[in-house]
Protein backbone atom coordinates (compact mmCIF):
# COMPACT_ATOMS: atom_id res chain seq x y z
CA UNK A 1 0.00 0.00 0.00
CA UNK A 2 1.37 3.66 -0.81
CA UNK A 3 -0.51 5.40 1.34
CA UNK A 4 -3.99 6.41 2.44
CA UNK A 5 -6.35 9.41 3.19
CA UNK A 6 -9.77 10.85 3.71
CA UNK A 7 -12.02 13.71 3.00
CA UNK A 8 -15.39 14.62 4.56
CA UNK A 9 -17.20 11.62 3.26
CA UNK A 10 -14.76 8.92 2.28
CA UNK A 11 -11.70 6.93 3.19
CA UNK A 12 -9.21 6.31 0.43
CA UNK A 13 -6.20 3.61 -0.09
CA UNK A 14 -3.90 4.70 -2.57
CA UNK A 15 -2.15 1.22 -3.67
CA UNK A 16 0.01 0.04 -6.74
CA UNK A 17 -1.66 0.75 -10.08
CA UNK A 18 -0.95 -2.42 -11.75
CA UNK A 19 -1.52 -1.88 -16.21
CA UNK A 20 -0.42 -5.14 -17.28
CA UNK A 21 -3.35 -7.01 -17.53
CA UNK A 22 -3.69 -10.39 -15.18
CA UNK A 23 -1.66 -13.78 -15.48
CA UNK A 24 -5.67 -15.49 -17.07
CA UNK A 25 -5.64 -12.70 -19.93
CA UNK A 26 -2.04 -13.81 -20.70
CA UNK A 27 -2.36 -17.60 -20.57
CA UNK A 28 -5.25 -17.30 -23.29
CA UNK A 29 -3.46 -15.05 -25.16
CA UNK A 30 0.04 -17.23 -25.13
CA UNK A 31 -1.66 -20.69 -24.23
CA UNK A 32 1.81 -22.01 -22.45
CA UNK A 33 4.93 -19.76 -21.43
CA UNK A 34 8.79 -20.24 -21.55
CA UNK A 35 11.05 -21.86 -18.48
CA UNK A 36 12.45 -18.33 -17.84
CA UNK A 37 8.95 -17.07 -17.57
CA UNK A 38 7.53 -19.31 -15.50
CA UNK A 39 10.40 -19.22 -12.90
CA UNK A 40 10.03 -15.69 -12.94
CA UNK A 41 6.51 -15.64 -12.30
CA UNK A 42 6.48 -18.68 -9.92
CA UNK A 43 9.12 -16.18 -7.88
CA UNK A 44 7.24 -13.35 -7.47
CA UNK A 45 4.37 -15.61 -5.96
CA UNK A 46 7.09 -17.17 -3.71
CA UNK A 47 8.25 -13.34 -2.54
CA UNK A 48 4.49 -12.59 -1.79
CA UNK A 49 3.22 -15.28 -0.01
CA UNK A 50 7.02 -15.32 1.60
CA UNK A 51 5.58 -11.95 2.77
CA UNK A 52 2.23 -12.59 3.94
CA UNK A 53 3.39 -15.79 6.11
CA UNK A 54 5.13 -13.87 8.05
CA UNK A 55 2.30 -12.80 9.48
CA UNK A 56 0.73 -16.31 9.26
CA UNK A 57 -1.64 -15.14 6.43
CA UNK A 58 -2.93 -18.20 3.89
CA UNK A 59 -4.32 -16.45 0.72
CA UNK A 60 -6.34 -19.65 0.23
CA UNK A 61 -7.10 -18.17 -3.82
CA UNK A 62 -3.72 -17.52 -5.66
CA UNK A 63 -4.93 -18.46 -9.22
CA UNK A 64 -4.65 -16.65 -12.37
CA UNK A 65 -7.24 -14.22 -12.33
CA UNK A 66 -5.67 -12.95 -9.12
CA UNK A 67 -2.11 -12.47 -10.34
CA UNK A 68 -1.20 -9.38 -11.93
CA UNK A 69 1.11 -7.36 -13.62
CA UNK A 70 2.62 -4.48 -13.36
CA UNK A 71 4.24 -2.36 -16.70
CA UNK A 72 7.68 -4.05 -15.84
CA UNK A 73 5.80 -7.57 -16.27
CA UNK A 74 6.76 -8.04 -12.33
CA UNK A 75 3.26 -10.07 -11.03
CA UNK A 76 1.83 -8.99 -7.80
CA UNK A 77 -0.67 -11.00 -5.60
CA UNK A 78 -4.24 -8.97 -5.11
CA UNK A 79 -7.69 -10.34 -3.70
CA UNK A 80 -7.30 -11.07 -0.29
CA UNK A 81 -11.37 -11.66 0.34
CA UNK A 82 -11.14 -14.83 1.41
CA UNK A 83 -7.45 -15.03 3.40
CA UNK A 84 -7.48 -16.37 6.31
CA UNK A 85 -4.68 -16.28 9.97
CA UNK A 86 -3.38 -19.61 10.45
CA UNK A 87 -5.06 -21.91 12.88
CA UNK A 88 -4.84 -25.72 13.66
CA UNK A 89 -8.38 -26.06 13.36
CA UNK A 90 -9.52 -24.79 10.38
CA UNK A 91 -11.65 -27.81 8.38
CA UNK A 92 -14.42 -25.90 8.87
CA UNK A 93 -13.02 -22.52 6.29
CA UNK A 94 -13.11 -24.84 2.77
CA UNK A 95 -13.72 -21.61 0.14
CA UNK A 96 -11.52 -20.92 -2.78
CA UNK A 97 -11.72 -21.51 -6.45
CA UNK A 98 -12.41 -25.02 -7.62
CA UNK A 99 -8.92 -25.99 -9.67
CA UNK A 100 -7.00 -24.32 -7.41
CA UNK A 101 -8.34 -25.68 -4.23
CA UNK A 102 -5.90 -27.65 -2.71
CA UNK A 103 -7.44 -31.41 -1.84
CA UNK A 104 -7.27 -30.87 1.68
CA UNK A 105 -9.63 -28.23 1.55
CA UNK A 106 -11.86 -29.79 -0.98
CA UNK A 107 -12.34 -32.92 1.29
CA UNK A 108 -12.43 -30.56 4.91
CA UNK A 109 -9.51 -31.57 6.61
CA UNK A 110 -7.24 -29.25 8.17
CA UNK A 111 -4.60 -27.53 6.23
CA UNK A 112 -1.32 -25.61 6.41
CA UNK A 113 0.34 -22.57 4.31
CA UNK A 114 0.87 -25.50 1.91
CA UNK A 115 -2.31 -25.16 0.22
CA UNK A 116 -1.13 -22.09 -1.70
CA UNK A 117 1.96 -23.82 -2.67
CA UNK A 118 -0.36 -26.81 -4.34
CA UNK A 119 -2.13 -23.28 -6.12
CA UNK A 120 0.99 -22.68 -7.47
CA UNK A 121 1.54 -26.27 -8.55
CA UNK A 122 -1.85 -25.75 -10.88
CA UNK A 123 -0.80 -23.20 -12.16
CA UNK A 124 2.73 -24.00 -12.98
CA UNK A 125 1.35 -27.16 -14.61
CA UNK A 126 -1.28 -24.68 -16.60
CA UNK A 127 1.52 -22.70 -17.67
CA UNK A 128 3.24 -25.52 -19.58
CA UNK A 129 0.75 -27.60 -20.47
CA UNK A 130 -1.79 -24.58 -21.15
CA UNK A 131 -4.85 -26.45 -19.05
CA UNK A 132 -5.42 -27.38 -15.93
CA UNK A 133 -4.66 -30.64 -14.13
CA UNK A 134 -7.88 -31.13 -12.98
CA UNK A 135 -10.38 -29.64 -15.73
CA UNK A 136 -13.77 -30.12 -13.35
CA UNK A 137 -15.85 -27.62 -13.06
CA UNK A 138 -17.27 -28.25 -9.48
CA UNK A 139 -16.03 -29.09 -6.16
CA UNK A 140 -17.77 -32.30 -6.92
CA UNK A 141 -16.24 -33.24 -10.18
CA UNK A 142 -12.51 -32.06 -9.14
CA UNK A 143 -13.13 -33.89 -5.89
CA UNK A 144 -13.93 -37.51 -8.33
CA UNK A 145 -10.59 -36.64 -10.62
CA UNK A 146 -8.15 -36.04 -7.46
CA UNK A 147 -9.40 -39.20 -5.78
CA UNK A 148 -9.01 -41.28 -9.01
CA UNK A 149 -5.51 -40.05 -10.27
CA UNK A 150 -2.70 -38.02 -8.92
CA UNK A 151 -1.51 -35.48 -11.45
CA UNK A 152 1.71 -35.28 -12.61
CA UNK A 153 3.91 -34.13 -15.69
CA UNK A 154 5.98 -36.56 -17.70
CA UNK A 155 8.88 -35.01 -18.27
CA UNK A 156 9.49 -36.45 -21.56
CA UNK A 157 6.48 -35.39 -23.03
CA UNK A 158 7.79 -31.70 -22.31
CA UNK A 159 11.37 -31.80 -23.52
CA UNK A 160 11.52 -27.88 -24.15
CA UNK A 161 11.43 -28.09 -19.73
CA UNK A 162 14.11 -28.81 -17.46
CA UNK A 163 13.92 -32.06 -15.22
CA UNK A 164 14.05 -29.30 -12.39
CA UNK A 165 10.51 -27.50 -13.33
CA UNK A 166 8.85 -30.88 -14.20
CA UNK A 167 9.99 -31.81 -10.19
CA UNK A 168 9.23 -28.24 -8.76
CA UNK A 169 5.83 -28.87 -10.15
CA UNK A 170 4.95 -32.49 -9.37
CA UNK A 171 5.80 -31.73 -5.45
CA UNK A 172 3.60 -29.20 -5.25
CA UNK A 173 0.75 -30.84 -6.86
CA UNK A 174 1.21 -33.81 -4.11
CA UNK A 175 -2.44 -34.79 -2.90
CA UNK A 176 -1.11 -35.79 0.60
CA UNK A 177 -0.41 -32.63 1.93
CA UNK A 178 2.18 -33.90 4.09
CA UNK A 179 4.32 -34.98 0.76
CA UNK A 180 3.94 -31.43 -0.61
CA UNK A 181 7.23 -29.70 -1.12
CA UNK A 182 6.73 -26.98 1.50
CA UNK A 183 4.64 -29.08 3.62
CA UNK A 184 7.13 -29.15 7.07
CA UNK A 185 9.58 -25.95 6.39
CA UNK A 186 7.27 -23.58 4.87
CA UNK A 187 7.88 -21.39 2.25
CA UNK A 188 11.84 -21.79 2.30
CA UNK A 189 11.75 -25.64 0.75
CA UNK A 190 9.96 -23.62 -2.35
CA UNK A 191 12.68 -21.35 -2.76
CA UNK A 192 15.45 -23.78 -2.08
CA UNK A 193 14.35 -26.18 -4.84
CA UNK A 194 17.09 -26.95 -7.68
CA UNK A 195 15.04 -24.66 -10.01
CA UNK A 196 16.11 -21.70 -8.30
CA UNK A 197 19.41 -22.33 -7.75
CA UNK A 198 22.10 -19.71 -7.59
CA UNK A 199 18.73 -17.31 -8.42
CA UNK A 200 19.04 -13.54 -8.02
CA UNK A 201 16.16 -13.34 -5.13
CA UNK A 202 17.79 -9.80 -4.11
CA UNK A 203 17.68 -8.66 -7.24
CA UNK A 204 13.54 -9.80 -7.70
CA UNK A 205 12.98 -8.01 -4.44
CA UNK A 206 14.94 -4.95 -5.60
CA UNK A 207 12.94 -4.74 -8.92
CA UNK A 208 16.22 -4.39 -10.96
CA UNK A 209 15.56 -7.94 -12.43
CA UNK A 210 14.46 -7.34 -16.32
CA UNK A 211 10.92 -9.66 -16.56
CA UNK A 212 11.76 -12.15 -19.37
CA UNK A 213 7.77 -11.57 -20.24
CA UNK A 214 7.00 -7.59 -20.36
CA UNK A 215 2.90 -6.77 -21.03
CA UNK A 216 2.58 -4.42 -23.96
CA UNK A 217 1.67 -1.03 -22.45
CA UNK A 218 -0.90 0.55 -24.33
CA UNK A 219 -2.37 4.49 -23.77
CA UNK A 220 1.10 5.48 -22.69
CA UNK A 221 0.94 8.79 -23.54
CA UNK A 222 -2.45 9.72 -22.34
CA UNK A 223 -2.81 13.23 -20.88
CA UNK A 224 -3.14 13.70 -16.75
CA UNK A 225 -6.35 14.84 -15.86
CA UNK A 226 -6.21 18.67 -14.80
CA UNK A 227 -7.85 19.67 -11.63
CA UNK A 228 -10.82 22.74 -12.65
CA UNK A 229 -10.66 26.20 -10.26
CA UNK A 230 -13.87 24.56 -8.67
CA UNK A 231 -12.59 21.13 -7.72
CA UNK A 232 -10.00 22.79 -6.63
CA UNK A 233 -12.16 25.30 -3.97
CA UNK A 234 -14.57 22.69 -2.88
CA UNK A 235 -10.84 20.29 -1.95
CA UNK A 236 -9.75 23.46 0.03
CA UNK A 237 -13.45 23.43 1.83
CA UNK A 238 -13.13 19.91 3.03
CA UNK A 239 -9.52 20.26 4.04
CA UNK A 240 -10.65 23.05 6.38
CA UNK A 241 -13.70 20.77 7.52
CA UNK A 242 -11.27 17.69 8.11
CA UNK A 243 -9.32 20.30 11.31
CA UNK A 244 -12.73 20.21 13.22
CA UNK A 245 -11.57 18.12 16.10
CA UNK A 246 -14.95 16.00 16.12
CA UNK A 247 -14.06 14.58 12.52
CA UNK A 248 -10.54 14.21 13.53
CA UNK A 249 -10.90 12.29 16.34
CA UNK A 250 -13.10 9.15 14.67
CA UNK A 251 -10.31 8.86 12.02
CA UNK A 252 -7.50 9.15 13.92
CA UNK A 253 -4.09 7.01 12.88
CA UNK A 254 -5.79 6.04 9.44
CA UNK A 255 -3.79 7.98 7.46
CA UNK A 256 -0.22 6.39 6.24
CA UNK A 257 2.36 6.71 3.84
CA UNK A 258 4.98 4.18 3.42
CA UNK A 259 8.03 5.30 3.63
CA UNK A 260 9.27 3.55 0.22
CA UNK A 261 7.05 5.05 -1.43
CA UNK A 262 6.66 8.53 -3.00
CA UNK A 263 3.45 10.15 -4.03
C-alpha cells in the first residue's frame, strides 16, 4: 500500500496501479509460457506469499485471475477476500476456487500454508501444459478426478522443460499434503528447490531484475487529468472541515504513507 487518506465523506487507499493485464488474460493469449517465464513468475508468488506468512496469512485463492502485472511484467498478488490467519483447526473454512483448491480443503480436513503452494503447482502445470490438471468444473467433479488419479507431468512429453521444473511442479501438486514440497519448512523448501538455484532473489525483491515476459503497455501517452478552479475550492473546503476536532478524532491514525514510497 502507498498510502492512504480521507475527506469529509470517504476513506481512500492509494495502492500500486498495476496496467499489465492479469496472469488469465495472458495464458489465453500465449496458451503455455517459456522456463524463464515461468520461474520468474512462480518467484514473485514465492516473494508474496514469503511476505504474507510472516504474518501467518494463507491467501487460500492464488490463481490466475488474481495475479497481476505491473508495466515491468513483475506479477503482484491482489484479492485477499477470502485469506485467512493460520489456525490448527480450520476444516471448517473450505472456500476458494475449484482448480486451485488444494485437496485438503476440498475434502475438509485441516490444512497448512501448503495449500497455496499446491495453487501454485496448478498453475505451474497450466503454464506448460496450457490447461489445468484437474479440468472439473465443481467441487464435486474435481473432488472424483483427485481421488481417481494423482496429477503429474511426464517429463518427456515436455522436452523444451528442465527435469528441475517438471519436479518443482509435481511436489507441489502432491495430494497428501504432508508430501507437498513446503509441507514441514514452509515457504523456504519452495525457494530452495534446484530450479532456483544460484537465483538472483535480491535482485527480484529490488525490482532491478528485467521480466523475461513484459505486457505491452498501451495508452502510454495519455494526458493527466487537470484539476478545474472549482474542484479545486470545494478540496480546500473539506480540508478546512477535516481540522474540526470532532471529525478528527473518529479517524484518527488512518492515514499512512509508506516510507518507500513517494506520491
Amino acid at each position: 500500500m502507498v498510502g492512504s487518506f480521507q475527506d469529509k465523506d470517504h476513506l481512500y487507499l492509494i495502492l500500486d496501479y498495476l496496467s499489465g493485464g492479469d496472469l488469465r488474460y495472458h495464458l489465453l493469449l500465449n496458451k503455455t509460457f517459456r522456463e524463464e517465464q515461468i520461474k520468474f513468475f512462480i518467484a514473485c508468488i514465492i516473494l508474496g506469499l514469503e511476505y504474507i506468512n510472516q504474518y501467518q496469512v494463507i491467501h487460500r485463492d492464488i490463481k490466475p485471475e488474481n495475479l497481476v502485472l505491473d508495466c515491468k511484467g513483475y506479477l503482484k498478488i491482489t484479492d485477499f477476500g477470502i485469506a485467512r490467519i493460520y489456525k490448527n483447526e480450520n476444516s471448517n473454512e473450505t472456500s476458494g476456487t475449484p482448480g486451485y483448491m488444494a485437496p485438503e480443503i476440498i475434502l475438509k480436513q485441516n490444512y497448512n500454508y501448503s495449500v497455496d503452494f499446491y495453487a501454485i503447482g496448478v498453475i505451474c502445470y497450466e503454464m506448460i501444459t496450457g490447461k489445468r490438471p484437474y479440468l472439473g468444473r465443481t467441487k464435486k467433479e474435481i473432488r472424483d478426478e483427485m481421488l481417481g488419479k494423482q496429477a503429474q507431468l511426464n517429463a518427456k512429453e515436455h522436452l523444451q522443460y528442465s527435469f528441475n521444473l517438471i519436479e518443482f511442479t509435481n511436489k507441489l501438486l502432491m495430494r497428501k499434503q504432508q508430501n507437498r514440497l513446503g509441507y514441514q519448512n514452509g515457504i523456504k523448501e519452495l525457494k530452495n528447490h534446484k530450479l532456483f538455484q544460484s537465483f538472483q532473489w535480491e535482485k527480484l525483491m529490488n525490482k532491478t531484475m528485467i521480466a523475461p515476459y513484459q505486457p505491452k503497455q498501451e495508452d502510454k501517452t495519455r494526458p493527466c487529468q487537470k484539476t478545474s478552479d472549482s474542484q479545486q475550492t470545494l478540496f480546500n473546503e473539506q480540508l478546512k472541515q477535516l481540522k474540526f476536532k470532532e471529525i478528527q478524532m473518529l479517524f484518527d491514525g488512518y492515514t499512512y504513507l509508506s516510507e518507500e514510497k513517494i506520491i
